[in-house]
C-alpha atoms as a PDB file:
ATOM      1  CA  UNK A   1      13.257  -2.242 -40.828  1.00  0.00           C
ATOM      2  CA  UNK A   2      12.718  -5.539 -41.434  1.00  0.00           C
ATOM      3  CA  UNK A   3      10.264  -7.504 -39.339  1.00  0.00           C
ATOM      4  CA  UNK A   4      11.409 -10.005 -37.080  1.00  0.00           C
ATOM      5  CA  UNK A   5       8.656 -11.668 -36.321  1.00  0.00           C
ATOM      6  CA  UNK A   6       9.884 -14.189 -33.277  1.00  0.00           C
ATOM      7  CA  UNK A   7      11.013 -10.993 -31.484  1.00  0.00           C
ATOM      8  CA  UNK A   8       7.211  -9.442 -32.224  1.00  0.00           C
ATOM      9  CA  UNK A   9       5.255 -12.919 -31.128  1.00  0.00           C
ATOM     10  CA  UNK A  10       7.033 -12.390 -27.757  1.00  0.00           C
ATOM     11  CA  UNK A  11       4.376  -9.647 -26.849  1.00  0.00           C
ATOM     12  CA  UNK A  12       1.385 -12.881 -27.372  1.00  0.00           C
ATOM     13  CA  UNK A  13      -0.069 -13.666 -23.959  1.00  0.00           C
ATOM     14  CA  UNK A  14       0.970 -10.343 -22.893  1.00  0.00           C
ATOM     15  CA  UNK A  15      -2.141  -8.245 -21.044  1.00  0.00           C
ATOM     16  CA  UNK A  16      -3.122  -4.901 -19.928  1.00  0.00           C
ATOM     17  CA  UNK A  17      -6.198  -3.644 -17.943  1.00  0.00           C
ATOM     18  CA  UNK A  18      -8.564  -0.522 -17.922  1.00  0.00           C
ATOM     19  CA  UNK A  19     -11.363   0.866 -16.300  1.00  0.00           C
ATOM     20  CA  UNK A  20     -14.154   3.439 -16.828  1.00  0.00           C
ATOM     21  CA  UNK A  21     -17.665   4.841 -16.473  1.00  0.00           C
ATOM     22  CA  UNK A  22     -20.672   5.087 -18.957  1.00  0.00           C
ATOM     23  CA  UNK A  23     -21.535   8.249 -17.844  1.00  0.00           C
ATOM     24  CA  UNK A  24     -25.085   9.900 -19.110  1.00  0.00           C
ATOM     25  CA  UNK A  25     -22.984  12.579 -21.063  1.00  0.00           C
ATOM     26  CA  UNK A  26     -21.120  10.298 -22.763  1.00  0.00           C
ATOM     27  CA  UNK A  27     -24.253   8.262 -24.031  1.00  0.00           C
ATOM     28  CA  UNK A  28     -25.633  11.555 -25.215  1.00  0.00           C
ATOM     29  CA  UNK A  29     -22.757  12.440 -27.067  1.00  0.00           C
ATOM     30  CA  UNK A  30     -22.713   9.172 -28.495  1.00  0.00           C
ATOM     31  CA  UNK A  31     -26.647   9.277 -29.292  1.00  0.00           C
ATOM     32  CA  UNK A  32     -26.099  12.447 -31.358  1.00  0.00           C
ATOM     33  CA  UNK A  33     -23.413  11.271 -33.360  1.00  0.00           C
ATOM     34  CA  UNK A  34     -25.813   8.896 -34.373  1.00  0.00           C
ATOM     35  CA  UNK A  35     -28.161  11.269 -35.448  1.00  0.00           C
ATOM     36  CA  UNK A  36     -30.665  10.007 -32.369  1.00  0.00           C
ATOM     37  CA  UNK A  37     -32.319  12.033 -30.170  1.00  0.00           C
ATOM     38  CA  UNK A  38     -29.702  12.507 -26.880  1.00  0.00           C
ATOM     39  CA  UNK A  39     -32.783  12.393 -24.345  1.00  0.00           C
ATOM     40  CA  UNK A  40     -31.712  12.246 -20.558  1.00  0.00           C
ATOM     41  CA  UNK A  41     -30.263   8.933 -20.115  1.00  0.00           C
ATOM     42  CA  UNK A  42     -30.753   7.239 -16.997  1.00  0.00           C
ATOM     43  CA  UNK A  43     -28.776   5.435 -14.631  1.00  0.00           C
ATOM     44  CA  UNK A  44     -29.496   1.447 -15.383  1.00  0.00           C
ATOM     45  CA  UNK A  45     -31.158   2.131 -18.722  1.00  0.00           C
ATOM     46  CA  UNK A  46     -28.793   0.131 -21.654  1.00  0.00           C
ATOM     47  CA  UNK A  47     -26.237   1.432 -23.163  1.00  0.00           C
ATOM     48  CA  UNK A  48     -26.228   1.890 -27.281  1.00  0.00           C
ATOM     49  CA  UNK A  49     -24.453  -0.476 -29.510  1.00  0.00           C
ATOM     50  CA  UNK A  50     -20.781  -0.575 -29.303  1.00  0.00           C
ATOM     51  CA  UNK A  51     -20.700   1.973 -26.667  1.00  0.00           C
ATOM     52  CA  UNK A  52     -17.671   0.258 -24.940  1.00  0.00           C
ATOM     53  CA  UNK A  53     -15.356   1.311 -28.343  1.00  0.00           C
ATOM     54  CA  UNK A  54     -15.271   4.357 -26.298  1.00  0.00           C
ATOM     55  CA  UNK A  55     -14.396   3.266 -22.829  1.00  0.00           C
ATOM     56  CA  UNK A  56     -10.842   3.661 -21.660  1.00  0.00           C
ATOM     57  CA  UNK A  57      -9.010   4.652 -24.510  1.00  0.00           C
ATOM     58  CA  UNK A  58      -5.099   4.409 -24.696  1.00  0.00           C
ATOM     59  CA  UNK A  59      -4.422   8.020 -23.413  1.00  0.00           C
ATOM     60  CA  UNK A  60      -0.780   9.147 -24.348  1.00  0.00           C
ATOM     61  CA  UNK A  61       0.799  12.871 -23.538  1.00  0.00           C
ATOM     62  CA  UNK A  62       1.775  14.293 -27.292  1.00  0.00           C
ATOM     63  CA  UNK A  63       5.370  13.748 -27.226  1.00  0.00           C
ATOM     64  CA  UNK A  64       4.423  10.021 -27.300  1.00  0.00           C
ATOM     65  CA  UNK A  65       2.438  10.076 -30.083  1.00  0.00           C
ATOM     66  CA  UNK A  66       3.910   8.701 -33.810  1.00  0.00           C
ATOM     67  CA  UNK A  67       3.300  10.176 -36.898  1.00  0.00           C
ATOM     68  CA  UNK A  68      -0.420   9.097 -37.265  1.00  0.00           C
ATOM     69  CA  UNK A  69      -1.664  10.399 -34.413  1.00  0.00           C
ATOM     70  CA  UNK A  70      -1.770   6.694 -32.763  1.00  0.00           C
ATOM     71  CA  UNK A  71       0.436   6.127 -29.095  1.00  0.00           C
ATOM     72  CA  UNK A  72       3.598   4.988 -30.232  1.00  0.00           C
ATOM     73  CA  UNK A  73       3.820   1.008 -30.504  1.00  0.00           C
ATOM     74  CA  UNK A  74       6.011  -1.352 -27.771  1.00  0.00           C
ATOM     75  CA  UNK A  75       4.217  -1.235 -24.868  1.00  0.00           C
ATOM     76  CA  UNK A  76       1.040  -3.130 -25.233  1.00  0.00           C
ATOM     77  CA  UNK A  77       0.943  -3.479 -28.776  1.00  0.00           C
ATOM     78  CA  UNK A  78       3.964  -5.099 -30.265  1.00  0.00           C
ATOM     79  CA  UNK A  79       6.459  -2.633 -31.836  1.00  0.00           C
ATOM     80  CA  UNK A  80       5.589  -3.580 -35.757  1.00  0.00           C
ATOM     81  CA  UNK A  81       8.138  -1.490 -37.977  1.00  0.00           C
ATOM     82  CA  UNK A  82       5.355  -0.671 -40.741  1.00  0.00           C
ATOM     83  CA  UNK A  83       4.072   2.614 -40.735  1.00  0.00           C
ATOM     84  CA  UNK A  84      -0.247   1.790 -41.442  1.00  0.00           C
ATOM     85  CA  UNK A  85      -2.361   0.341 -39.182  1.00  0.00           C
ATOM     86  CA  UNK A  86      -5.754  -0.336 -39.953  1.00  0.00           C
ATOM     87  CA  UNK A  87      -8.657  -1.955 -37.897  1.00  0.00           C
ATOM     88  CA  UNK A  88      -8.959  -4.982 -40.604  1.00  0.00           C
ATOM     89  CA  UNK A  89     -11.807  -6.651 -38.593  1.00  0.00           C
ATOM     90  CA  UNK A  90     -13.235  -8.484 -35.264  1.00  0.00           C
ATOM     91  CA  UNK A  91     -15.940 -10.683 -33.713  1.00  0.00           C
ATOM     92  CA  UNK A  92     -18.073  -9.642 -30.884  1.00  0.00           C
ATOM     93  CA  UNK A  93     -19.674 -11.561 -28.612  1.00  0.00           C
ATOM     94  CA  UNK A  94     -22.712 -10.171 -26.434  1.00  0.00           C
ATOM     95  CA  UNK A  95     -22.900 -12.269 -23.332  1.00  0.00           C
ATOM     96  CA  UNK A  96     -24.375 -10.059 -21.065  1.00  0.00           C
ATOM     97  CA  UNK A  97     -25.499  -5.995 -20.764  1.00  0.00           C
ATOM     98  CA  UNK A  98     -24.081  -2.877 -20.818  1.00  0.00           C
ATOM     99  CA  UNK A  99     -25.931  -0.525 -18.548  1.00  0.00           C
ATOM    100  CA  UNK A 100     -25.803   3.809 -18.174  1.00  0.00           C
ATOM    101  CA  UNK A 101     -23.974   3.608 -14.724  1.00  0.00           C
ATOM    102  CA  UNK A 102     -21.844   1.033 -15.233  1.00  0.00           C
ATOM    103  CA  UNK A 103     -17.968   0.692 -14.170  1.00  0.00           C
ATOM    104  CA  UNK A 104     -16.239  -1.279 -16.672  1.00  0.00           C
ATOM    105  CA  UNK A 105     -13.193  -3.458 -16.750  1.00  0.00           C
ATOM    106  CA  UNK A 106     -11.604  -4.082 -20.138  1.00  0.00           C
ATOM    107  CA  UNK A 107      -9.106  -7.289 -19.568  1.00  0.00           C
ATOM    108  CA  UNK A 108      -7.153  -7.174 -23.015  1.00  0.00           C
ATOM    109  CA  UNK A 109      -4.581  -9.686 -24.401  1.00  0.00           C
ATOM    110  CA  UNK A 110      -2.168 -10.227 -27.195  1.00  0.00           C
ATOM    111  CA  UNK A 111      -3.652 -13.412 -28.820  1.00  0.00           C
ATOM    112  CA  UNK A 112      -1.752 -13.984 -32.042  1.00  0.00           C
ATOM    113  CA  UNK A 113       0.889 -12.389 -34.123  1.00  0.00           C
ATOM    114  CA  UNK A 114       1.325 -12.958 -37.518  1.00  0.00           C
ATOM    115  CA  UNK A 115       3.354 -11.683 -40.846  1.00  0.00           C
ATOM    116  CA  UNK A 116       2.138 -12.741 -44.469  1.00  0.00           C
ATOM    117  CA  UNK A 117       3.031 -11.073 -47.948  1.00  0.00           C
ATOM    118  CA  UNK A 118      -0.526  -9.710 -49.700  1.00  0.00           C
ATOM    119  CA  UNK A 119      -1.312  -7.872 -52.894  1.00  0.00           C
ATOM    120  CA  UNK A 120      -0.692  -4.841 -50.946  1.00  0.00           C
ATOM    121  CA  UNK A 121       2.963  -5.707 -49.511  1.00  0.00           C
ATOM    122  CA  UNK A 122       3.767  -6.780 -46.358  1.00  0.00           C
ATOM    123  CA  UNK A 123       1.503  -6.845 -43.537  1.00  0.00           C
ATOM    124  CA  UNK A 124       1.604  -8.074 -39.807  1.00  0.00           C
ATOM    125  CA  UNK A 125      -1.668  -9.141 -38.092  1.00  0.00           C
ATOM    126  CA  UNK A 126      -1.918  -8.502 -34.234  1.00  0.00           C
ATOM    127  CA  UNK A 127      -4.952 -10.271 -32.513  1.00  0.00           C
ATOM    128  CA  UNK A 128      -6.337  -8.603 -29.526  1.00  0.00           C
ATOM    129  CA  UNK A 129      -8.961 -10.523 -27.163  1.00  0.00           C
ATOM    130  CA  UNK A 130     -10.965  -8.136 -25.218  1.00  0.00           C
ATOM    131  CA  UNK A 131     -13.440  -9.035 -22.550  1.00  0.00           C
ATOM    132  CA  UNK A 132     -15.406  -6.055 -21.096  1.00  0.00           C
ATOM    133  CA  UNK A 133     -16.662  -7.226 -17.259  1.00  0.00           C
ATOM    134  CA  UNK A 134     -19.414  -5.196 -15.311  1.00  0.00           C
ATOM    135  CA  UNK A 135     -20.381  -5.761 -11.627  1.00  0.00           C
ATOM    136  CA  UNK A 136     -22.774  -8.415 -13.211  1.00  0.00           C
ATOM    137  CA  UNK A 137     -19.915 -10.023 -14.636  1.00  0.00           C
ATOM    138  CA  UNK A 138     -18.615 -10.212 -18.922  1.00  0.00           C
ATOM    139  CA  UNK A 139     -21.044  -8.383 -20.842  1.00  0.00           C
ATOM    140  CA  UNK A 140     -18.811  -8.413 -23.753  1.00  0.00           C
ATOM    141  CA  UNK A 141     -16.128 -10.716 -25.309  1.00  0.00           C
ATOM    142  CA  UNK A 142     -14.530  -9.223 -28.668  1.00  0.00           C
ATOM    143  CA  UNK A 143     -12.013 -10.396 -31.097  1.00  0.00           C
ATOM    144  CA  UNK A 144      -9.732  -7.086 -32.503  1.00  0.00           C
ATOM    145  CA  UNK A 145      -7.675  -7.713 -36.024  1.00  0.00           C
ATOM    146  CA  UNK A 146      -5.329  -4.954 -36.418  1.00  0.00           C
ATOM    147  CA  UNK A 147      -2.743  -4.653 -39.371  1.00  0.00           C
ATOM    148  CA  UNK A 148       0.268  -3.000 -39.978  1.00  0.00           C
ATOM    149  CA  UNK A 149       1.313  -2.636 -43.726  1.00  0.00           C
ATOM    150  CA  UNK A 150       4.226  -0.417 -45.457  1.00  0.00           C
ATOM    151  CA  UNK A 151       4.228   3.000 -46.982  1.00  0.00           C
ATOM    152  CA  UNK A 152       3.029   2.974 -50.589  1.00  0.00           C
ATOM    153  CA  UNK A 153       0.851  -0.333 -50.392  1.00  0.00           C
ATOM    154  CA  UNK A 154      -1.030   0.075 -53.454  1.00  0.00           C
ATOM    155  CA  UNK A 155      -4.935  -1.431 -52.274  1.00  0.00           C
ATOM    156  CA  UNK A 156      -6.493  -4.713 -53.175  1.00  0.00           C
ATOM    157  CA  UNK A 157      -8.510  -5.065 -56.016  1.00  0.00           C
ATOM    158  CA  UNK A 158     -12.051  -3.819 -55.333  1.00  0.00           C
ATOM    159  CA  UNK A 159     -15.060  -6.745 -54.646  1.00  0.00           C
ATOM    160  CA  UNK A 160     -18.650  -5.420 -55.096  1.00  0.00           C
ATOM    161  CA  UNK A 161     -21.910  -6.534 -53.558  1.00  0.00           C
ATOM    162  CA  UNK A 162     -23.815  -9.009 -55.488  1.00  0.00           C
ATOM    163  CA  UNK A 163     -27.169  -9.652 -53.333  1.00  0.00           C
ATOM    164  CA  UNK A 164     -29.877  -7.192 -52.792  1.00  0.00           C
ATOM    165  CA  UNK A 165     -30.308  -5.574 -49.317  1.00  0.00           C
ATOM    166  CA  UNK A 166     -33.277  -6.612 -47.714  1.00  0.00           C
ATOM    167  CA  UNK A 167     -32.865  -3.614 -45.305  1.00  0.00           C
ATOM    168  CA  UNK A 168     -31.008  -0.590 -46.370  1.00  0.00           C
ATOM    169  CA  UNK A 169     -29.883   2.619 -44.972  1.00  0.00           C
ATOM    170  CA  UNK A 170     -27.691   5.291 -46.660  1.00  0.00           C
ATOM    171  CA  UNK A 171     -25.163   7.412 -44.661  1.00  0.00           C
ATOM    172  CA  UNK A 172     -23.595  10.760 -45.573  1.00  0.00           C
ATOM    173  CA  UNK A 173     -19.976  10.568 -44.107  1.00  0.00           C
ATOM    174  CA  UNK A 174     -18.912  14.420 -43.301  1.00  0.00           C
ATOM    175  CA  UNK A 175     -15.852  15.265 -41.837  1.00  0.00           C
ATOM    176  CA  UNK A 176     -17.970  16.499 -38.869  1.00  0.00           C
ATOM    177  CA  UNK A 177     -19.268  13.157 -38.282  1.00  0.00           C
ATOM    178  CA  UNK A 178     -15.713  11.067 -38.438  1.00  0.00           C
ATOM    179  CA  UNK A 179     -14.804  14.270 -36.076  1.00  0.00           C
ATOM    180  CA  UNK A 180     -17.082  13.259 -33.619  1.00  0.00           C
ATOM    181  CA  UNK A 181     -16.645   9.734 -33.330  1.00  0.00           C
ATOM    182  CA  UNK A 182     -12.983  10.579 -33.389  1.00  0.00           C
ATOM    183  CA  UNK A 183     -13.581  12.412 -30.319  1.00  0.00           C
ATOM    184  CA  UNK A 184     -16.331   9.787 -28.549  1.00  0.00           C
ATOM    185  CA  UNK A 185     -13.292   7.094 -29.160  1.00  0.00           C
ATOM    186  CA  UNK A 186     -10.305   9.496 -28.476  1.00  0.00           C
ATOM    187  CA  UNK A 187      -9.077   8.320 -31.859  1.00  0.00           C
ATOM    188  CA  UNK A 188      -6.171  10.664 -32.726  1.00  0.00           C
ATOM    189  CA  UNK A 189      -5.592   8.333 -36.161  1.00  0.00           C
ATOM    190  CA  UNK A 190      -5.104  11.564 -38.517  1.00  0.00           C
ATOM    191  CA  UNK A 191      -6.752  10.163 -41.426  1.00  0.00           C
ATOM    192  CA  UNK A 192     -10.050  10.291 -40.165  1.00  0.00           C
ATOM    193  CA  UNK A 193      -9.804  13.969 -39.614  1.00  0.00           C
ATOM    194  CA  UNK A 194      -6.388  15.639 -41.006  1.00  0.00           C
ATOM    195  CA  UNK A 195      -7.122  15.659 -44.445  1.00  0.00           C
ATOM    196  CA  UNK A 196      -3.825  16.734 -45.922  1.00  0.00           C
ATOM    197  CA  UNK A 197      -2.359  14.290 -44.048  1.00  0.00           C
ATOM    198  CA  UNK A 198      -4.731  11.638 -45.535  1.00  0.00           C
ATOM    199  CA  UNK A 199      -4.258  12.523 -48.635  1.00  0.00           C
ATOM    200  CA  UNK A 200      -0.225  13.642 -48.885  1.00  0.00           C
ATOM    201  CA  UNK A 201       1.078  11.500 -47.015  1.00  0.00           C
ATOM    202  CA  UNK A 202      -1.125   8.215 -46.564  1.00  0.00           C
ATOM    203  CA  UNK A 203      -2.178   8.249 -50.009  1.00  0.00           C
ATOM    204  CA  UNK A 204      -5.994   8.200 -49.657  1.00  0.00           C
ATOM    205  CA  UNK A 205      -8.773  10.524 -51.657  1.00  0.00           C
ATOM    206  CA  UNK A 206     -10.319  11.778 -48.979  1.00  0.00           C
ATOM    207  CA  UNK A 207     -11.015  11.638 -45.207  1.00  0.00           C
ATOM    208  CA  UNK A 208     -11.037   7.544 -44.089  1.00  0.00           C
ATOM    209  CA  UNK A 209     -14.659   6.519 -42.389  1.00  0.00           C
ATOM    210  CA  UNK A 210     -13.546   4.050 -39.102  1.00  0.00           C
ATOM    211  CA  UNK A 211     -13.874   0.697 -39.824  1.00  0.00           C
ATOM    212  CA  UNK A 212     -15.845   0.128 -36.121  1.00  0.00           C
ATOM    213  CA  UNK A 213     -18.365   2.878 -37.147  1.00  0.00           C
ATOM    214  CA  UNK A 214     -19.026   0.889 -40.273  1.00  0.00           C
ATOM    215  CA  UNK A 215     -19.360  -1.888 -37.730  1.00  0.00           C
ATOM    216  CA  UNK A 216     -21.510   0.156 -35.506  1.00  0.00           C
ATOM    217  CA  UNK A 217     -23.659   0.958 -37.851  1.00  0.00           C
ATOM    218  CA  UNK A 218     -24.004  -2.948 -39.351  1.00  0.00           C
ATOM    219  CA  UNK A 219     -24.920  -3.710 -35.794  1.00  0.00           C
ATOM    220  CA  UNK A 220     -27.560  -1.278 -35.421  1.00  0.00           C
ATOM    221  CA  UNK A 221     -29.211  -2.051 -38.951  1.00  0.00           C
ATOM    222  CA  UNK A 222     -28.809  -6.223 -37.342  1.00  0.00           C
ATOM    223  CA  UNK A 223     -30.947  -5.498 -34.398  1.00  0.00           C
ATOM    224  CA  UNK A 224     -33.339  -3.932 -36.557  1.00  0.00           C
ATOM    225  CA  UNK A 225     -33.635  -6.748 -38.573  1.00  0.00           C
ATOM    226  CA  UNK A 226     -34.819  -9.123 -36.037  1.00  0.00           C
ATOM    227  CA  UNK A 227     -37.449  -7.134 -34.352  1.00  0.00           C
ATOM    228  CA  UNK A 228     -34.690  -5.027 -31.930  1.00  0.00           C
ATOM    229  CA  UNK A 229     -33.092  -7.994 -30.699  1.00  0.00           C
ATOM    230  CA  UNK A 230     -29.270  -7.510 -30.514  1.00  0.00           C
ATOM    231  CA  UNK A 231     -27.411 -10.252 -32.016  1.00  0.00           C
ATOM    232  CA  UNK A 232     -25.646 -12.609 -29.751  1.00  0.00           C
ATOM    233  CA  UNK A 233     -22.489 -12.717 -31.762  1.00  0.00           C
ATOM    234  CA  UNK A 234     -20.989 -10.798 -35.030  1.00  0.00           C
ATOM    235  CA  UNK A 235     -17.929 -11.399 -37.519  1.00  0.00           C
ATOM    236  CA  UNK A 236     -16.895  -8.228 -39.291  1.00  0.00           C
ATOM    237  CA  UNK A 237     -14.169  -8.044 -41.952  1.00  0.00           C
ATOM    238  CA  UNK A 238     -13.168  -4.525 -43.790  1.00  0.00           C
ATOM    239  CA  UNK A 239     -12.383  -5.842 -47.311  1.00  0.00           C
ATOM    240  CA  UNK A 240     -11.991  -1.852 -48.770  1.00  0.00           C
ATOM    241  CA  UNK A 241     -12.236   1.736 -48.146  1.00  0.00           C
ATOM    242  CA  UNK A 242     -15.016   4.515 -47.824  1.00  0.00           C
ATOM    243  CA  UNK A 243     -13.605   8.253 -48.096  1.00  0.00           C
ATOM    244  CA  UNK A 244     -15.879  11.681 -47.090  1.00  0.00           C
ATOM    245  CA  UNK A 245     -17.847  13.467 -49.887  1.00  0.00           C
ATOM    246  CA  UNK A 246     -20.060   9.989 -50.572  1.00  0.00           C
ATOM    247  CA  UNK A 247     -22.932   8.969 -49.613  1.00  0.00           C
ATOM    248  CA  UNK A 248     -22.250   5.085 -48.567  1.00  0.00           C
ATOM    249  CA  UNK A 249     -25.074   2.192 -47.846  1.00  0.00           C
ATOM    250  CA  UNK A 250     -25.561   0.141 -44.949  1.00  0.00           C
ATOM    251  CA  UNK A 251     -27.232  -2.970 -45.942  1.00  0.00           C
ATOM    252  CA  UNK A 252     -28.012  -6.512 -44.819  1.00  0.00           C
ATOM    253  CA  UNK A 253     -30.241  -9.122 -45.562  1.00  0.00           C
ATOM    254  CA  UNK A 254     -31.644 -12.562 -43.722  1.00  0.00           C
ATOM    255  CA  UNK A 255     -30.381 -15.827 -44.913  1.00  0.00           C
ATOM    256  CA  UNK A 256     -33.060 -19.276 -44.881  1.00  0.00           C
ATOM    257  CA  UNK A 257     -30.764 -20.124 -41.452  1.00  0.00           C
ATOM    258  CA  UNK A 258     -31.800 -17.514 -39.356  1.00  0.00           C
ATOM    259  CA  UNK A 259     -28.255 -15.480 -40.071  1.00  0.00           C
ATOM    260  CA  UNK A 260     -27.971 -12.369 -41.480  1.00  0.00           C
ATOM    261  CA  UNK A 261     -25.395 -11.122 -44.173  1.00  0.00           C
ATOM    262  CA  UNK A 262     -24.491  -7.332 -43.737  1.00  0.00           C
ATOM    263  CA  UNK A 263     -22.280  -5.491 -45.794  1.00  0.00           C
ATOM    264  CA  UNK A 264     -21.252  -1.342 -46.161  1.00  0.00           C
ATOM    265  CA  UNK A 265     -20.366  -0.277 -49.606  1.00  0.00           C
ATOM    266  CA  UNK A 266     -20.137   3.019 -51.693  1.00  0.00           C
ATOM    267  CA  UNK A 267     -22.624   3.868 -53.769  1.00  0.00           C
ATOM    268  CA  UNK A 268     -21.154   2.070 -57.033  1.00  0.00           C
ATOM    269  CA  UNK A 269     -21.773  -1.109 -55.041  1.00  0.00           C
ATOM    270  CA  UNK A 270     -18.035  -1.316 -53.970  1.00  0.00           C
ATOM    271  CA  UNK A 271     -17.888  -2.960 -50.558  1.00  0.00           C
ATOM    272  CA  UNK A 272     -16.123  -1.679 -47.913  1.00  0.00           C
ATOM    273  CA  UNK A 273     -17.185  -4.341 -45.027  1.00  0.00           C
ATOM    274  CA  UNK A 274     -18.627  -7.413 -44.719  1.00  0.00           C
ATOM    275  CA  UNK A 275     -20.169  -9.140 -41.544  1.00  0.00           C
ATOM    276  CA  UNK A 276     -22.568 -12.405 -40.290  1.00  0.00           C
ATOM    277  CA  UNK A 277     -25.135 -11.888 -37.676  1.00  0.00           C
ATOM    278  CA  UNK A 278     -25.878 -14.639 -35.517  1.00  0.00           C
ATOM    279  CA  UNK A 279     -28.771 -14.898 -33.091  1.00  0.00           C
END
């Protein structure tokens, strides 16, 4: 089908709202996947990094599910007729805390829709504003790019990392690890786990590592950087594509403005994402 967008851009301004719980077992799960030790977390301790991708996921019976594994689209999201979607980037904001304990309200909204011809075909950008609000008030604001493309969108030429990591950390992507944070973020997307799907139908060599663990992990090596202070905002783009079976690195490196330039890439240099720290 062809896209119309002016039927699609009636979903912007359009809103939805969820709730949950950081709960101690879900911080341990999440601790493990990260190879950390899962302790005994504590009620009012802080929550990891990026914790809230896994609060209140869409949750759809399985006769509501499309092809991908992802709740069908029309509801929230806009009804896009292109078969892909991809998390193609963000911002995040960190206004506030995150706490073991805490209820959360997500308050999402469509922001923009948008339909452009690439090198890959067509594609339609949604923009999703999320703001996650504790008792304490907004702990988190967060910009989501999603895009839809067609079947058979060959990929963008590859860009490769040209500066040297100041900080650098190297990752082994099994399929038990995408698993897991499959199941942390209820992400039924089948090419992070089905690999004959990934590969037969979708096209790809190998099980797809999740763009927002890439970002996870950026964010992590971030704090790092600066002595364990989380950055107070972060711009993420995925610019490629890192499959299971490799090894890829995690790297970043401070700029003479106080920024930092982080980037995940294979280990031929190819990048996969690119972000900017800001403190």
């Amino acid at each position: 089908m062809p896209l119309d967008i002016d039927h699609l851009r009636q979903w912007v301004g359009s809103g939805e709202e969820a709730r949950d719980l950081i709960t101690p077992q879900l911080v341990k799960g999440y601790r493990a996947m990260l190879d950390e030790e899962p302790g005994e977390p504590a009620p009012g301790e802080a929550a990891p990094l990026s914790i809230h991708w896994c609060l209140a996921p869409p949750v759809a019976p399985m006769s509501a599910l499309g092809r991908d594994g992802h709740p069908a689209r029309g509801d929230f999201l806009p009804p896009v007729p292109l078969p892909r979607r991809m998390w193609a980037g963000g911002e995040i904001e960190w206004i506030g805390d995150l706490r073991v304990g805490d209820r959360v309200t997500r308050r999402s909204t469509i922001e923009d829709v948008t339909a452009k011809w690439g090198r890959t075909g067509e594609l339609c950008f949604v923009v999703v504003r999320h703001l996650y609000e504790t008792e304490r008030g907004t702990a988190i604001s967060e910009r989501h790019d999603v895009v839809f493309r067609e079947d058979g969108a060959g990929a963008a030429a590859p860009r490769y990392a040209e500066e040297a990591a100041e900080l650098e950390r190297v990752v082994d992507p099994t399929p038990t690890l995408l698993f897991r944070y499959s199941a942390l973020t209820y992400n039924g997307h089948r090419i992070h786990y089905d690999r004959p799907y990934a590969t037969e139908v979708e096209g790809y060599p190998g099980l797809v590592v999740h763009g927002p663990l890439q970002s996870t992990l950026l964010q992590y090596l971030a704090r790092d950087m600066n002595a364990g202070v989380t950055p107070r905002r972060m711009r993420y783009r995925g610019v490629g594509t890192l499959f299971d079976g490799s090894p890829f690195r995690v790297c970043g490196r401070r700029l003479s403005d106080g920024t930092a330039a982080l980037w995940t890439c294979a280990r031929d240099g190819r990048l996969a994402m690119t972000a900017t720290a800001t403190w």
